[in-house]
N, C-alpha and C. Protein backbone atom coordinates (compact mmCIF):
# COMPACT_ATOMS: atom_id res chain seq x y z
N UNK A 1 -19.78 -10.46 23.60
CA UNK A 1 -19.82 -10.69 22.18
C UNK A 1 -20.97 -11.65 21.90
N UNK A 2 -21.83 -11.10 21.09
CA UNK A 2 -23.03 -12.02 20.60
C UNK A 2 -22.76 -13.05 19.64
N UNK A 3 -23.22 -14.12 19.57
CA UNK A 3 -23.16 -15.36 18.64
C UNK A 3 -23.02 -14.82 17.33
N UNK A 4 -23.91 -13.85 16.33
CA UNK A 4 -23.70 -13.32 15.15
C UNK A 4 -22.58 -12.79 14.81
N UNK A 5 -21.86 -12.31 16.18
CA UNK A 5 -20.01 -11.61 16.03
C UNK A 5 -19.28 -12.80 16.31
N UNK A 6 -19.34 -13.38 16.83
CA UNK A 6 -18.37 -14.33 16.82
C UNK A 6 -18.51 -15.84 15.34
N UNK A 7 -19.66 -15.53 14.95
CA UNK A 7 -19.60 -16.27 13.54
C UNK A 7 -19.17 -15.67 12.28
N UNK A 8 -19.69 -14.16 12.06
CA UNK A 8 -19.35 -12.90 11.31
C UNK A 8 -18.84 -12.35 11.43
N UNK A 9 -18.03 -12.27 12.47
CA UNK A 9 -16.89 -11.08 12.78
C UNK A 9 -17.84 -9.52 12.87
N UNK A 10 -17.16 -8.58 13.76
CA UNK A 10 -17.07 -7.49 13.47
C UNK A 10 -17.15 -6.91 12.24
N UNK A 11 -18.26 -5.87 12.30
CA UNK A 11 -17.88 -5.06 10.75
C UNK A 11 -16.44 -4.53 10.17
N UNK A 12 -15.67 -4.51 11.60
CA UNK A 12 -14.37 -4.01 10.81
C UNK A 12 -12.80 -5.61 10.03
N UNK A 13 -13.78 -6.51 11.30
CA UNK A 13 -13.10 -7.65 10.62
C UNK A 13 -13.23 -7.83 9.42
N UNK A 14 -15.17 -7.98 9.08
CA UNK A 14 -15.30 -8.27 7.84
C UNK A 14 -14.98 -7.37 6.87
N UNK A 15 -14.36 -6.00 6.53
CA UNK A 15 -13.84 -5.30 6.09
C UNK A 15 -12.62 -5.48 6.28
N UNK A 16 -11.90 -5.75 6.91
CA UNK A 16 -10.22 -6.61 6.55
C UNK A 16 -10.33 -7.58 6.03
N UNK A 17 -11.16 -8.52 5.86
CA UNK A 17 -11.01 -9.29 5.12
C UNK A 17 -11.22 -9.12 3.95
N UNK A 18 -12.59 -8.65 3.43
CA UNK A 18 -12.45 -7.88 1.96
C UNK A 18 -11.49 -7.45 1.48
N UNK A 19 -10.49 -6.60 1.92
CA UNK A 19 -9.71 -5.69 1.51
C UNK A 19 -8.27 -6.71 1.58
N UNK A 20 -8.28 -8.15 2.14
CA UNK A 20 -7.34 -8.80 2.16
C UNK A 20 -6.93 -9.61 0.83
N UNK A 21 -7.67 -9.99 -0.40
CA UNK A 21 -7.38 -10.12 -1.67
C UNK A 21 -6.36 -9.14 -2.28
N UNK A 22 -7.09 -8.08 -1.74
CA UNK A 22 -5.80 -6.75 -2.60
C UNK A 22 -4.23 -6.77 -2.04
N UNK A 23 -4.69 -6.83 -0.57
CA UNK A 23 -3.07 -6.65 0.01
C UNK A 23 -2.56 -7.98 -0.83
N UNK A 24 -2.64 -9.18 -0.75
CA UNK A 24 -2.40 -10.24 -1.18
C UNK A 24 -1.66 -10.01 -2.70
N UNK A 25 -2.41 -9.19 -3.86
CA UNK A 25 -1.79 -8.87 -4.95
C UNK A 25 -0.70 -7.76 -4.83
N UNK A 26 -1.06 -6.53 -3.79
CA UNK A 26 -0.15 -5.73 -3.92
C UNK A 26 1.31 -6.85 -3.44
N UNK A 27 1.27 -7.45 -2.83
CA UNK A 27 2.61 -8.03 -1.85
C UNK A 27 3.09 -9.09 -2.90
N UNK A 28 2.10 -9.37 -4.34
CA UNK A 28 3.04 -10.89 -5.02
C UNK A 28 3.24 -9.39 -5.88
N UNK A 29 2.68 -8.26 -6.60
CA UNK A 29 3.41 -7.50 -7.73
C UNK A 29 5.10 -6.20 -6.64
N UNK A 30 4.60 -6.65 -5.50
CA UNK A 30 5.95 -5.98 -4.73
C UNK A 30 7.19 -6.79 -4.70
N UNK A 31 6.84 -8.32 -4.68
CA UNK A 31 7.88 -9.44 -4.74
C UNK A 31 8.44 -9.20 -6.26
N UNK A 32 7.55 -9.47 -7.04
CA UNK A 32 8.03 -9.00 -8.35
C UNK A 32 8.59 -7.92 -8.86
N UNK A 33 8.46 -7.10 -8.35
CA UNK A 33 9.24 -5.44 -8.49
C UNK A 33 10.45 -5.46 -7.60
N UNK A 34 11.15 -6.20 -7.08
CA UNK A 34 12.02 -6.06 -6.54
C UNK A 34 13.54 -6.43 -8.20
N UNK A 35 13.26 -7.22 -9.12
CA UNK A 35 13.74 -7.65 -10.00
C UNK A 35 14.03 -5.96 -10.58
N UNK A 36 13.21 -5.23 -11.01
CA UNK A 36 13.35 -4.41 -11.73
C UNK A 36 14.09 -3.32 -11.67
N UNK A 37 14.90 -2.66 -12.62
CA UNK A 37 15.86 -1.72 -12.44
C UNK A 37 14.86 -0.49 -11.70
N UNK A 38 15.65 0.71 -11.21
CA UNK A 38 15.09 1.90 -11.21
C UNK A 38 14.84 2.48 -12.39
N UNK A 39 15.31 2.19 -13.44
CA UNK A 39 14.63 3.27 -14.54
C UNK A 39 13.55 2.16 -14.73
N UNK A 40 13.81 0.51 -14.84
CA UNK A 40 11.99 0.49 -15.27
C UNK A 40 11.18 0.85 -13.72
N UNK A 41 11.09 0.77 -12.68
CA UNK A 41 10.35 0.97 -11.52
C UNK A 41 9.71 2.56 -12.00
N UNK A 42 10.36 3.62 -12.10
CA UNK A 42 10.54 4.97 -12.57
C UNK A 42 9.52 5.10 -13.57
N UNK A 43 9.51 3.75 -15.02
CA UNK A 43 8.74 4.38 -15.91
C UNK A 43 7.25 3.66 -15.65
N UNK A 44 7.27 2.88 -14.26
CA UNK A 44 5.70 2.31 -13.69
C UNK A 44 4.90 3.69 -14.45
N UNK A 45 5.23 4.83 -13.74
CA UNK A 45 4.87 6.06 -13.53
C UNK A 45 3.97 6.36 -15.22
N UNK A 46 4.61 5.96 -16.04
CA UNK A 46 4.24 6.52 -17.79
C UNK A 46 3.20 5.48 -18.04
N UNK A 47 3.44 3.90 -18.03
CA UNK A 47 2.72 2.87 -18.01
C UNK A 47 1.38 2.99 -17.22
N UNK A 48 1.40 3.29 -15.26
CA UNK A 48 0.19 3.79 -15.36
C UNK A 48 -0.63 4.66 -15.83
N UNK A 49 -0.15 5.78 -16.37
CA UNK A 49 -0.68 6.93 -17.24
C UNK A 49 -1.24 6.71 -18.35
N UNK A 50 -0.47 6.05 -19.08
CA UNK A 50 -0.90 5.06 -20.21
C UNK A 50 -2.51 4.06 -19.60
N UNK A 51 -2.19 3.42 -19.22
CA UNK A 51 -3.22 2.68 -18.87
C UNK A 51 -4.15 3.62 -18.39
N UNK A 52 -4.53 4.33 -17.43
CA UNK A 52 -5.47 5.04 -17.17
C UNK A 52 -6.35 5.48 -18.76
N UNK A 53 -5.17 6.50 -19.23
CA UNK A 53 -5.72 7.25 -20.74
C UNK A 53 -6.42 6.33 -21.34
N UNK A 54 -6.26 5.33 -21.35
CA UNK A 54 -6.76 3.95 -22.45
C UNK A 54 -7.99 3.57 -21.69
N UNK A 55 -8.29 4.35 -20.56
CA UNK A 55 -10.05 3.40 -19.75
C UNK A 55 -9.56 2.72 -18.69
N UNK A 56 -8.36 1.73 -18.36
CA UNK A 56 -8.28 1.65 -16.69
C UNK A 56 -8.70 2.88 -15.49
N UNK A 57 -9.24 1.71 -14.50
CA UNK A 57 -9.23 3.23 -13.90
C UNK A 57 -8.61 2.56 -12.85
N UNK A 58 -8.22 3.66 -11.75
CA UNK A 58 -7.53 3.58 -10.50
C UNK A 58 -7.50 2.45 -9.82
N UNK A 59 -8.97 1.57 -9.69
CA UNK A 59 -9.21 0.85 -8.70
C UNK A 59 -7.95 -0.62 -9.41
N UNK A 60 -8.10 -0.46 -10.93
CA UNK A 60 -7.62 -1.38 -11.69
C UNK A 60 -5.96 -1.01 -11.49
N UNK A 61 -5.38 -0.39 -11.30
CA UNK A 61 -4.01 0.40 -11.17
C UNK A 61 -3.21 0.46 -10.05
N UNK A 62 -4.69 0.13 -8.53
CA UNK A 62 -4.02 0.12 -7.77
C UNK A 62 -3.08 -1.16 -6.81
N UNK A 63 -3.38 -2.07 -6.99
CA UNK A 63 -2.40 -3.28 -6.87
C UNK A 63 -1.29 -3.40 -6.73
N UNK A 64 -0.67 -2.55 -8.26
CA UNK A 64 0.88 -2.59 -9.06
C UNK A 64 1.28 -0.95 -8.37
N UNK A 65 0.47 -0.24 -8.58
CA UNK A 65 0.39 1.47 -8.25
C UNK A 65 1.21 1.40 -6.87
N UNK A 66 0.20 0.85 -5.19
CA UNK A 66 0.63 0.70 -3.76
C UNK A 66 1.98 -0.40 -4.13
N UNK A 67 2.07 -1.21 -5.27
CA UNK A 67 3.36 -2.04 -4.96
C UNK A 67 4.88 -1.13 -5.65
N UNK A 68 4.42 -0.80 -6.36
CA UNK A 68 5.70 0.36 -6.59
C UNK A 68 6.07 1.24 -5.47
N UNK A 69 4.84 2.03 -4.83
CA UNK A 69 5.30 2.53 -3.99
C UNK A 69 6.12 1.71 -2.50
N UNK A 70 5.45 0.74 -2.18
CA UNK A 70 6.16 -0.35 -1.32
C UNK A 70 7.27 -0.61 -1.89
N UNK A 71 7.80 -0.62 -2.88
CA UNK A 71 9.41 -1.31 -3.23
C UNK A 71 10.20 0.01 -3.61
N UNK A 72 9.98 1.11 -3.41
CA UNK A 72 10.38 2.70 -3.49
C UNK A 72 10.93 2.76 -1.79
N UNK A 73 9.92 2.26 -1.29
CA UNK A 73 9.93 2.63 0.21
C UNK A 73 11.12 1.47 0.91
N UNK A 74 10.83 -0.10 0.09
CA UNK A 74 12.25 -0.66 0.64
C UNK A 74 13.59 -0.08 0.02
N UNK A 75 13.60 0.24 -1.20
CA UNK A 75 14.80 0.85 -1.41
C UNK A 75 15.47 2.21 -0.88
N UNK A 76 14.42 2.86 -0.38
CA UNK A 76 15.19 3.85 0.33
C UNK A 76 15.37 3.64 1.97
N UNK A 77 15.44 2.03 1.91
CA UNK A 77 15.83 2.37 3.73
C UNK A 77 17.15 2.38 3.87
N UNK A 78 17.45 2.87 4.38
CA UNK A 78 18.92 3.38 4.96
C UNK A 78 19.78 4.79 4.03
N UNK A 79 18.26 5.22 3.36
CA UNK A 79 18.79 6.49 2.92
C UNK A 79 18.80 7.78 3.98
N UNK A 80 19.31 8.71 4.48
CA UNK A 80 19.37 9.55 4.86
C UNK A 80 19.71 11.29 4.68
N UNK A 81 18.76 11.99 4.89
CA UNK A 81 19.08 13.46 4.30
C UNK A 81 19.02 14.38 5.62
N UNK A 82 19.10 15.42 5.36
CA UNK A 82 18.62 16.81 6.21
C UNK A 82 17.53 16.94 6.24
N UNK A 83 16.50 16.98 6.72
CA UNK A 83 15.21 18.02 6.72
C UNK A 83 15.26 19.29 7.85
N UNK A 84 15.96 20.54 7.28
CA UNK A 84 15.43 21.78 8.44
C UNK A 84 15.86 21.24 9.26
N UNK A 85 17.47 20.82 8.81
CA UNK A 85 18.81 21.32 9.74
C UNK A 85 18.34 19.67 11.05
N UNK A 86 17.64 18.68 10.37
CA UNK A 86 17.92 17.36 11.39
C UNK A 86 17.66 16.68 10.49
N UNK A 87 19.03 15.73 10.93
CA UNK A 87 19.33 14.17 10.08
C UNK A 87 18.27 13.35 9.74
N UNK A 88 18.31 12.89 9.02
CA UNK A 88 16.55 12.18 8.84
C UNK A 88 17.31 10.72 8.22
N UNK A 89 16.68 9.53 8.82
CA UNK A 89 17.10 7.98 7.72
C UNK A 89 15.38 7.48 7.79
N UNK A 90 15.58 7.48 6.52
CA UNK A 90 14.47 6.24 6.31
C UNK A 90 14.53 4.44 6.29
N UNK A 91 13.70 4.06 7.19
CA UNK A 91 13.64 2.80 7.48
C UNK A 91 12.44 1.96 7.95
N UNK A 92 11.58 2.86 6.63
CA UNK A 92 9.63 2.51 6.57
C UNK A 92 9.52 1.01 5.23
N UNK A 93 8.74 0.15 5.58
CA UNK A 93 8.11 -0.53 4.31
C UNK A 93 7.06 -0.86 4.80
N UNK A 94 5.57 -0.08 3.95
CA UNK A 94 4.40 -0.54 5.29
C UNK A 94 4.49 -1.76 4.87
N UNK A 95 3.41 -2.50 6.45
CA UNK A 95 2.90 -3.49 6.57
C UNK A 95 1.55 -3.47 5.79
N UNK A 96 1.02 -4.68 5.96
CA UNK A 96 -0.26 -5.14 5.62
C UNK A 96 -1.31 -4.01 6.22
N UNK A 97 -1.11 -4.12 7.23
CA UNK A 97 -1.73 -2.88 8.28
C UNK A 97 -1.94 -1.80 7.62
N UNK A 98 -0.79 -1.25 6.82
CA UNK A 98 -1.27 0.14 6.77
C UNK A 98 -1.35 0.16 5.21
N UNK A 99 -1.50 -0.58 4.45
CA UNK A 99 -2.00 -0.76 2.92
C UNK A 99 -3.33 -0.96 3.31
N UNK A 100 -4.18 -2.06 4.17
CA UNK A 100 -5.32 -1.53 4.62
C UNK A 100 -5.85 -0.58 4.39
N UNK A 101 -4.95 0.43 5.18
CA UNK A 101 -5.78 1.63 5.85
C UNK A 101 -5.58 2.32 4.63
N UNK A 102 -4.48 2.34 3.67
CA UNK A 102 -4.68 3.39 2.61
C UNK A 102 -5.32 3.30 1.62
N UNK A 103 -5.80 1.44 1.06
CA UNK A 103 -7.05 1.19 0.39
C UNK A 103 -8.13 1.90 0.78
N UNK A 104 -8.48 1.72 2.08
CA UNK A 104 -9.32 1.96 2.84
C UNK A 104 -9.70 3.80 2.70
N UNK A 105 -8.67 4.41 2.91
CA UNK A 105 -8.94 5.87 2.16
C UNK A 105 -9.41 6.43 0.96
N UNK A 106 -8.36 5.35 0.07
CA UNK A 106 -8.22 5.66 -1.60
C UNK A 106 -10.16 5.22 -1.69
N UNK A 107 -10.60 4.35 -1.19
CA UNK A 107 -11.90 4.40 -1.19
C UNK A 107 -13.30 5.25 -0.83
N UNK A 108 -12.46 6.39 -0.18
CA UNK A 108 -13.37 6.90 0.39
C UNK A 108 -13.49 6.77 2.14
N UNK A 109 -13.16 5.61 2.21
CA UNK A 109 -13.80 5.08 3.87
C UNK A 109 -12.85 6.01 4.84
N UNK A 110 -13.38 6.35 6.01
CA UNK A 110 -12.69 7.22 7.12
C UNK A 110 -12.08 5.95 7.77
N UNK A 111 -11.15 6.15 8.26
CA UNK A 111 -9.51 4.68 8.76
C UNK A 111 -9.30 5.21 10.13
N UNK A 112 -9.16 4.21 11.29
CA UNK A 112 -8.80 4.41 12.49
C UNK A 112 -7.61 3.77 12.32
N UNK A 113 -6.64 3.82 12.89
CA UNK A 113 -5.44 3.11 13.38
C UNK A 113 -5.17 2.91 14.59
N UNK A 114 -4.93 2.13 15.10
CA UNK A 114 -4.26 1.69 16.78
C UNK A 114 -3.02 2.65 17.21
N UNK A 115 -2.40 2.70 18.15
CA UNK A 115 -1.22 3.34 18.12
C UNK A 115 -0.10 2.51 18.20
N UNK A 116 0.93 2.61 17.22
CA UNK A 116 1.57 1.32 17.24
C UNK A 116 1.62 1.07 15.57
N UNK A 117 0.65 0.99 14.76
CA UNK A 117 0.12 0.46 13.48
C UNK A 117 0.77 1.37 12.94
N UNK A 118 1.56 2.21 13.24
CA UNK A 118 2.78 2.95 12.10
C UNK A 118 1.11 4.35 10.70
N UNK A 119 0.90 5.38 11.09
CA UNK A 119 0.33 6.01 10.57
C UNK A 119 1.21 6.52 9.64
C-alpha cells in the first residue's frame, strides 16, 4: 500500500464514504418510520408521487424512499408464506452494507459485494 492509499483511502473507501451521509439519513428517517401506522407507511407511496409530480426528483426521494422500504422489511420479519410448495420466513433488514450497494446502483455505478454482505 502506497502512502497516497493509506492517507486517501482506496477509491472504493472513498466512495463509502461519500455515500455514508445518505445511509446516515436513510437510518434517522427509518428510526422515525417506525412510529407510523401501516396505512400512513402505505400512503409514503402517494406522497412520493406527489413530490416527484411537483419537480423532486429521485435522488431527493431517496433517503425517506430506501427508509420505508427498510421499515417494510423490519416489519415483515417473522412473516412467513409458501413460495412453490416451500415455507418461506422472512428475517432480512439490510445493513448499511447493502443500502450502499443499492445507492450505489440507483446511481448507475456497477456494485461488488463480498460473500457474506447479504446480496
Amino acid at each position: 500500500m502506497n502512502i497516497l492509499t493509506k492517507i486517501f483511502g482506496t477509491k472504493h473507501d472513498r466512495e463509502v464514504k461519500r455515500l455514508m451521509p445518505l445511509v446516515h439519513k436513510i437510518n434517522e428517517h427509518y428510526e422515525a418510520f417506525h412510529a407510523l401506522s401501516e396505512a400512513e407507511l402505505v400512503g409514503m407511496t402517494d406522497k412520493f408521487k406527489q413530490r416527484l409530480a411537483d419537480g423532486e426528483t429521485l435522488d431527493d426521494i431517496l433517503p425517506e424512499a430506501y427508509a420505508v422500504v427498510k421499515e417494510v422489511c423490519r416489519r415483515l420479519v417473522g412473516t412467513s408464506w409458501n413460495v412453490v410448495g416451500h415455507d418461506t420466513e422472512w428475517n432480512m433488514i439490510p445493513f448499511d452494507v447493502q443500502l450502499i450497494g443499492a445507492i450505489a446502483l440507483h446511481q448507475g455505478k456497477i456494485t461488488e459485494m463480498a460473500t457474506g454482505e447479504g446480496k
